[in-house]
PDB file of N, CA and C in Angstrom:
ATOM      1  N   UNK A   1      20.402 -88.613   8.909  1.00  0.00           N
ATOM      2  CA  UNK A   1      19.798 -87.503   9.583  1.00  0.00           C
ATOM      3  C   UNK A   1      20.903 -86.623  10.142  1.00  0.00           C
ATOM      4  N   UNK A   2      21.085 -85.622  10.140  1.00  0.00           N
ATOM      5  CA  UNK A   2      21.772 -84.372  10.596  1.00  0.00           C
ATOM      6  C   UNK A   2      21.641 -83.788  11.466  1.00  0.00           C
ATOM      7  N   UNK A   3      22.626 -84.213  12.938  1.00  0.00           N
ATOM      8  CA  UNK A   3      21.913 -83.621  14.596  1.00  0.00           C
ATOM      9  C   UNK A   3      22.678 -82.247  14.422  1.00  0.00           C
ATOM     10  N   UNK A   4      22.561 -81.518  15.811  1.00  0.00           N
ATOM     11  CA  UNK A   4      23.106 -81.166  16.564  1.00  0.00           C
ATOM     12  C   UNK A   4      23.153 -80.902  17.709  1.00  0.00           C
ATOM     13  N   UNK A   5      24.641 -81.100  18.412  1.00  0.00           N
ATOM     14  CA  UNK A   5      24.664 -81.639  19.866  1.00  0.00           C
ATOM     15  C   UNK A   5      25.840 -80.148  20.830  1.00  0.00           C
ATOM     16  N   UNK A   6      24.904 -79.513  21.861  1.00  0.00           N
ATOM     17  CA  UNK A   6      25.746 -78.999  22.364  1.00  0.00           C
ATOM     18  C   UNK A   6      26.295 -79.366  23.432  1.00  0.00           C
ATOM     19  N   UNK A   7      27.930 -79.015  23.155  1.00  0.00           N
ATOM     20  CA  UNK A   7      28.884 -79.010  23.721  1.00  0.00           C
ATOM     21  C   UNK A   7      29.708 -78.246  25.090  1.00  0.00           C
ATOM     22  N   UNK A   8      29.702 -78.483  26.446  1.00  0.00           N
ATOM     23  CA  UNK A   8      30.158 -77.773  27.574  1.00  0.00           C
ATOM     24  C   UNK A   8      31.619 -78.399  27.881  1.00  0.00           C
ATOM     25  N   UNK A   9      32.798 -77.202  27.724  1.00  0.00           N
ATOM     26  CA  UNK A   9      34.199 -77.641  27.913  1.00  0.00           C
ATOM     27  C   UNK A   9      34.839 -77.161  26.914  1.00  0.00           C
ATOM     28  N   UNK A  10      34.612 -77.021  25.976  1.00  0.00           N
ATOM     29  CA  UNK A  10      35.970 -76.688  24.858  1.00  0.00           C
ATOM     30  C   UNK A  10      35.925 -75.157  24.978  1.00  0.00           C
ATOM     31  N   UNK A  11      37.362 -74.600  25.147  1.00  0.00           N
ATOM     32  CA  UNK A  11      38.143 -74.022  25.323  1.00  0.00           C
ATOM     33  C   UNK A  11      38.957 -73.308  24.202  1.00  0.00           C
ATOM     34  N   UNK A  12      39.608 -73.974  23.496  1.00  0.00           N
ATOM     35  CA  UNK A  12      40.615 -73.839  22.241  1.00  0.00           C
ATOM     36  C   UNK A  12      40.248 -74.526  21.247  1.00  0.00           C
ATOM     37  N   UNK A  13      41.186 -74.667  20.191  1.00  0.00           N
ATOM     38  CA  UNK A  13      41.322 -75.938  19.083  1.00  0.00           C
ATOM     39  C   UNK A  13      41.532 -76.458  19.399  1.00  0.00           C
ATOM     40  N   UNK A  14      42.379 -77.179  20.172  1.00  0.00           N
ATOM     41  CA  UNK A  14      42.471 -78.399  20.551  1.00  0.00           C
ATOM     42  C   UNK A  14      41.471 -79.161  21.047  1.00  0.00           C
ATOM     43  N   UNK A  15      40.750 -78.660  21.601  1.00  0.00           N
ATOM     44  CA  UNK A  15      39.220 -79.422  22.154  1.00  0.00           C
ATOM     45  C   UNK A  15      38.538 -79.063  20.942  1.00  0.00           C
ATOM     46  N   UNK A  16      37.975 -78.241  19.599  1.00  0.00           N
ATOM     47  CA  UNK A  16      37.441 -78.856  19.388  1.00  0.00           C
ATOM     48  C   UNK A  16      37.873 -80.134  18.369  1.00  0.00           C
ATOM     49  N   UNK A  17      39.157 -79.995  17.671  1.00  0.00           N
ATOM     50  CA  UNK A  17      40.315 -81.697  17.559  1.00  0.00           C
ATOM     51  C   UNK A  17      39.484 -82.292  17.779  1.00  0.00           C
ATOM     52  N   UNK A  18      39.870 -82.682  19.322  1.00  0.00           N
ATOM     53  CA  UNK A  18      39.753 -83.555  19.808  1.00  0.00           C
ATOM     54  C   UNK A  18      38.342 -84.456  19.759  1.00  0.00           C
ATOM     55  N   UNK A  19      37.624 -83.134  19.562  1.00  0.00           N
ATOM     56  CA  UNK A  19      35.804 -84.331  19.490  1.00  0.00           C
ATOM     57  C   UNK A  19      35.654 -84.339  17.959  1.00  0.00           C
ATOM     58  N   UNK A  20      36.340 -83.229  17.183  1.00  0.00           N
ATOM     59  CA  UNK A  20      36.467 -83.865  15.954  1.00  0.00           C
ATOM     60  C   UNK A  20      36.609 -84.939  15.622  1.00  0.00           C
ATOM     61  N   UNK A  21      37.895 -85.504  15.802  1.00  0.00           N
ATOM     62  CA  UNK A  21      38.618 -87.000  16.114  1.00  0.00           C
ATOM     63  C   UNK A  21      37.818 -88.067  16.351  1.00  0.00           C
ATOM     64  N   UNK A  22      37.020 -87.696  17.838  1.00  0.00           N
ATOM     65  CA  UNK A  22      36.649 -89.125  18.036  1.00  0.00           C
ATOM     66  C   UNK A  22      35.278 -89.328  17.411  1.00  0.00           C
ATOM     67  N   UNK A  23      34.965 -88.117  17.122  1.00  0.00           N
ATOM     68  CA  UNK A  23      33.205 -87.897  16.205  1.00  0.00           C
ATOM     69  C   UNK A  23      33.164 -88.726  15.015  1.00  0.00           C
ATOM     70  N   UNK A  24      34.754 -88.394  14.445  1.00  0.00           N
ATOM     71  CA  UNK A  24      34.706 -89.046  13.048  1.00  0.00           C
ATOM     72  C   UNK A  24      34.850 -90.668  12.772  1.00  0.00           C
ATOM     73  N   UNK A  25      35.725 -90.949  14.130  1.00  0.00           N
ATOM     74  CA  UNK A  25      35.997 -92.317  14.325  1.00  0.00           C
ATOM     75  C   UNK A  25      35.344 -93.316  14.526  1.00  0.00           C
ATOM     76  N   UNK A  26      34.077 -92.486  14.857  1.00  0.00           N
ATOM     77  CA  UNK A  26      32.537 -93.476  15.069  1.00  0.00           C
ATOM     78  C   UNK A  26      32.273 -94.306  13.791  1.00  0.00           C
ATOM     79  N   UNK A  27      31.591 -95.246  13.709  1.00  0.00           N
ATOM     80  CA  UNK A  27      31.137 -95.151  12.127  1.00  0.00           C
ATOM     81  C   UNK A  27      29.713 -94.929  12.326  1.00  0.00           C
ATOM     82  N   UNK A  28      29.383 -94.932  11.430  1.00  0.00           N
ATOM     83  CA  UNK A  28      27.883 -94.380  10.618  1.00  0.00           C
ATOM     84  C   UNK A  28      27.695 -92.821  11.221  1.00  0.00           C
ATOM     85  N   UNK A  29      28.708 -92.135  11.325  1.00  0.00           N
ATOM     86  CA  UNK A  29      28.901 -90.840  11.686  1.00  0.00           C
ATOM     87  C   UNK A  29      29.987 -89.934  10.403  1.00  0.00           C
ATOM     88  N   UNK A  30      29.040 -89.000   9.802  1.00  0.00           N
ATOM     89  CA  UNK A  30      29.692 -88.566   8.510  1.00  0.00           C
ATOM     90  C   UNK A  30      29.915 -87.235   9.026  1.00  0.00           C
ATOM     91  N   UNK A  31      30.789 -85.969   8.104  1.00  0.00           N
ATOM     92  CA  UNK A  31      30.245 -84.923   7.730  1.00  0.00           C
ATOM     93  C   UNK A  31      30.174 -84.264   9.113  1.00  0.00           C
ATOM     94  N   UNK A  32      31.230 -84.507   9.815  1.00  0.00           N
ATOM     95  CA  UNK A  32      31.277 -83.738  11.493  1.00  0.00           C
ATOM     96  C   UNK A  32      31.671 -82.347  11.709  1.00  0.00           C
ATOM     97  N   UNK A  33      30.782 -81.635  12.332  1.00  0.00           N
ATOM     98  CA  UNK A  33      31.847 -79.987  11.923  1.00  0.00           C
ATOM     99  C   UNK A  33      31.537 -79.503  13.727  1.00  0.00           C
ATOM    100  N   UNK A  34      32.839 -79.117  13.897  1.00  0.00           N
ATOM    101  CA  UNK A  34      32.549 -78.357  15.571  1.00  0.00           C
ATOM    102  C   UNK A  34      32.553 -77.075  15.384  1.00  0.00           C
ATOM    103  N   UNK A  35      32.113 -76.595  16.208  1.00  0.00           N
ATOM    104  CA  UNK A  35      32.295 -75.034  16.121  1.00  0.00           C
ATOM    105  C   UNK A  35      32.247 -74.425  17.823  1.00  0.00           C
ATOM    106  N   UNK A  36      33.374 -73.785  17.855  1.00  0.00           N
ATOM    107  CA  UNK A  36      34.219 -73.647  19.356  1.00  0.00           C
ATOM    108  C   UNK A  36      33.120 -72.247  19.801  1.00  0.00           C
ATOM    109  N   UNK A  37      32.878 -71.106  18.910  1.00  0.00           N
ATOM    110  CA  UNK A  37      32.212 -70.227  18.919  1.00  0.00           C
ATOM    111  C   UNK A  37      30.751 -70.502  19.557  1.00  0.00           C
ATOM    112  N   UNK A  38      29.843 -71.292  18.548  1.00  0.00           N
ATOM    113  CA  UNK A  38      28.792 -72.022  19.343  1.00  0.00           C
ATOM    114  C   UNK A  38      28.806 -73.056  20.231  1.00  0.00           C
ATOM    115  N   UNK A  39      29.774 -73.334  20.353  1.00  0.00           N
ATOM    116  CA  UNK A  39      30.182 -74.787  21.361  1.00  0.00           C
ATOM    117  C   UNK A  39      28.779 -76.289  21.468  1.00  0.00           C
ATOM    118  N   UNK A  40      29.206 -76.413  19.811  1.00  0.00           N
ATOM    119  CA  UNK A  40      28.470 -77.046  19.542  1.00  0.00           C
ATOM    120  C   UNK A  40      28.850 -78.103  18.371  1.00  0.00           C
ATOM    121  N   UNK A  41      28.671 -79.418  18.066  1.00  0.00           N
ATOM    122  CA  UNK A  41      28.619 -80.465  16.936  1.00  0.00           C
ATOM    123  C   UNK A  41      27.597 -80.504  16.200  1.00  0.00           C
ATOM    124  N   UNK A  42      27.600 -80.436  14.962  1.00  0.00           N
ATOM    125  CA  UNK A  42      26.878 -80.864  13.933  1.00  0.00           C
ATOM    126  C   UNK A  42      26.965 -82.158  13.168  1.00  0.00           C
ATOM    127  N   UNK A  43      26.750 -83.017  12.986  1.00  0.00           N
ATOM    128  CA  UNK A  43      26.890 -84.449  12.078  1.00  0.00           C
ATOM    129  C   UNK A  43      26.153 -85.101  11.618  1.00  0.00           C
ATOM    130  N   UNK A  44      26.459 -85.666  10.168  1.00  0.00           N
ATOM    131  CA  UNK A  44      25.031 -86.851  10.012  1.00  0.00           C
ATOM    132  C   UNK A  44      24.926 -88.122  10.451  1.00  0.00           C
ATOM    133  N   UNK A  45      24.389 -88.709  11.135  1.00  0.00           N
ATOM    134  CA  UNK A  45      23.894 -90.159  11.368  1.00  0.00           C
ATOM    135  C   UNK A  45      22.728 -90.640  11.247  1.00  0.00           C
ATOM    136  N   UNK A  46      23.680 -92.332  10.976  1.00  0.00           N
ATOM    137  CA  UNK A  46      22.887 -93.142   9.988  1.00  0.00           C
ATOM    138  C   UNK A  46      21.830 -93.308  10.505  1.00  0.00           C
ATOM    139  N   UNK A  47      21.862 -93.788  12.097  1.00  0.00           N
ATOM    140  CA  UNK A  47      20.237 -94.264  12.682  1.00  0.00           C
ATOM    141  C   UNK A  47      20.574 -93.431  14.146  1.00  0.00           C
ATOM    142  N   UNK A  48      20.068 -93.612  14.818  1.00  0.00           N
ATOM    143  CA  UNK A  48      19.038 -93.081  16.088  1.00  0.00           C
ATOM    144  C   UNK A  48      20.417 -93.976  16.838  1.00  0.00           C
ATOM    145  N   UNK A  49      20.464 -94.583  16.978  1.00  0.00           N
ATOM    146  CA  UNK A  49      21.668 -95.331  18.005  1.00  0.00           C
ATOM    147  C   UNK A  49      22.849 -95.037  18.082  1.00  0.00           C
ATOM    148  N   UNK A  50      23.565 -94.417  16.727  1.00  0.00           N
ATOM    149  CA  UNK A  50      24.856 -93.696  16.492  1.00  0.00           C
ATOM    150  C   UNK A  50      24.840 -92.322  17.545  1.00  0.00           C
ATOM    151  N   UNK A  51      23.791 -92.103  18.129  1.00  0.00           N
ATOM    152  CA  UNK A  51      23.517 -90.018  18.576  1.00  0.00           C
ATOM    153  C   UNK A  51      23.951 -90.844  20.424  1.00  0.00           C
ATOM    154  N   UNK A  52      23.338 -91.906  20.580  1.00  0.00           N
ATOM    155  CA  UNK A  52      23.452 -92.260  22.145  1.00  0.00           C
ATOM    156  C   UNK A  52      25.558 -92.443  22.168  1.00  0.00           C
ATOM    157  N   UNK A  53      25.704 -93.383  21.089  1.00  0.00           N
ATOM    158  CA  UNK A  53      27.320 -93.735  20.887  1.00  0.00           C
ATOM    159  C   UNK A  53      28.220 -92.582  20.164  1.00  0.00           C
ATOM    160  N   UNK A  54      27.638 -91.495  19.754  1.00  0.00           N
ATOM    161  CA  UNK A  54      28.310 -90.251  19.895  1.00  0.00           C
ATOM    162  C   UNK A  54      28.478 -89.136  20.918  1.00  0.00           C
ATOM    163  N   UNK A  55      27.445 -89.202  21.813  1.00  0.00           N
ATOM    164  CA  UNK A  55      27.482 -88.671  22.869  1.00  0.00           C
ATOM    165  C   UNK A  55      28.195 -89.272  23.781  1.00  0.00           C
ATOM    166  N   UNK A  56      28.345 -90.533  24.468  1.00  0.00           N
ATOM    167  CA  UNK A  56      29.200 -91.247  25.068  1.00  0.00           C
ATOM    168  C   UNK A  56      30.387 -91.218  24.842  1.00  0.00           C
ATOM    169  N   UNK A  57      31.069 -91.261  23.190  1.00  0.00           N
ATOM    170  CA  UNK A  57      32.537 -90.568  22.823  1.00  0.00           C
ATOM    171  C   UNK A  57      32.886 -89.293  23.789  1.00  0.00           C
ATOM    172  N   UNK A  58      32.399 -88.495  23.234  1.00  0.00           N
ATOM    173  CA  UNK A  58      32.451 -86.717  23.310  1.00  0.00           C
ATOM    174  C   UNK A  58      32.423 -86.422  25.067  1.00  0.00           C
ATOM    175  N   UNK A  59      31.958 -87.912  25.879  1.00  0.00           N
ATOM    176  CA  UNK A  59      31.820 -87.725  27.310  1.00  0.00           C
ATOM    177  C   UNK A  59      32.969 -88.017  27.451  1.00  0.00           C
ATOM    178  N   UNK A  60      33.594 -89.613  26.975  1.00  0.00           N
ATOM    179  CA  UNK A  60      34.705 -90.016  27.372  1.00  0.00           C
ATOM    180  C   UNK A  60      35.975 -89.525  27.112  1.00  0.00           C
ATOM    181  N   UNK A  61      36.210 -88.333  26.423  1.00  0.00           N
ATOM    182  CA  UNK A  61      36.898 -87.496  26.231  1.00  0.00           C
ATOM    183  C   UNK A  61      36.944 -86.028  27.382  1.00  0.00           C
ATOM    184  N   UNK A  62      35.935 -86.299  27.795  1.00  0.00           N
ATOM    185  CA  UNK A  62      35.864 -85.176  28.741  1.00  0.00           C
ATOM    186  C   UNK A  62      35.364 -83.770  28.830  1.00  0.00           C
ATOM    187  N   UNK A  63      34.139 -83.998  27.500  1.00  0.00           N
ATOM    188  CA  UNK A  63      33.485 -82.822  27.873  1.00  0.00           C
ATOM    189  C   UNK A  63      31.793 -82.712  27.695  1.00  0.00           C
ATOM    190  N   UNK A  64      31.071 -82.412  28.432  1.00  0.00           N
ATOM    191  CA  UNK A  64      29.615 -82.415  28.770  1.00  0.00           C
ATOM    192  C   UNK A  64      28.830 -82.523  27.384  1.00  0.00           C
ATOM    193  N   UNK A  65      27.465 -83.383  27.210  1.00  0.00           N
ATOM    194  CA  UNK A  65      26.935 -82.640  25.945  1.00  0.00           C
ATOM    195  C   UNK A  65      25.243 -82.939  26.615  1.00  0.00           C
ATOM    196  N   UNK A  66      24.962 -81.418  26.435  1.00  0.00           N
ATOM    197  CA  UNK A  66      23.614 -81.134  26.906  1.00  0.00           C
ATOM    198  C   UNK A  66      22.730 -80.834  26.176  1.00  0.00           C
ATOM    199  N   UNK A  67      21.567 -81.018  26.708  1.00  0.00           N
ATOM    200  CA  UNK A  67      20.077 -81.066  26.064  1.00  0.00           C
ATOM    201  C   UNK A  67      19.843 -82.172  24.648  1.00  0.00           C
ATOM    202  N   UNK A  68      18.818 -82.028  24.166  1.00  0.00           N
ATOM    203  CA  UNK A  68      18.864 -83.352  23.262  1.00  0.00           C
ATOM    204  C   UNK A  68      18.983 -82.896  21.868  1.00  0.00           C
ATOM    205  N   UNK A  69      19.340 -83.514  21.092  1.00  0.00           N
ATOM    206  CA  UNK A  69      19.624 -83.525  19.780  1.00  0.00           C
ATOM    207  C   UNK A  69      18.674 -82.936  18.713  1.00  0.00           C
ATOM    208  N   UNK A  70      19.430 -81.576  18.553  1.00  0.00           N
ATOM    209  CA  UNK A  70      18.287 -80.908  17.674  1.00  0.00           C
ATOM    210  C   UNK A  70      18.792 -80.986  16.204  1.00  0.00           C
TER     211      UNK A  70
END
């Protein structure tokens, strides 16, 4: 399934890197694209439990992700 999750905090490229990085490092998380403009993630995951353990990444990095997964 193919979310998307917006993003509060990124600034530059480097932030969005950085949730690049740890987005991809997840597993059952494919096909990750940020976009600094919409300040927002797009990705596919495998089940419903990968979206709670991708959001928790993207926190522990240090930047907000609000409202729910459209």
């Amino acid at each position: 399934m193919t979310i998307t999750l917006k993003i509060v905090g990124m600034h530059c490229g480097g932030c969005v890197r950085s949730v690049e990085k740890v987005a991809q490092a997840l597993d059952g998380v494919s096909n990750v694209s940020v976009s600094l403009e919409n300040a927002e993630l797009t990705a596919d995951v495998a089940s419903p439990d990968r979206i709670d353990a991708l959001k928790s990444a993207i926190e522990d990095c240090g930047f907000e992700v609000t409202g729910a997964p459209a």
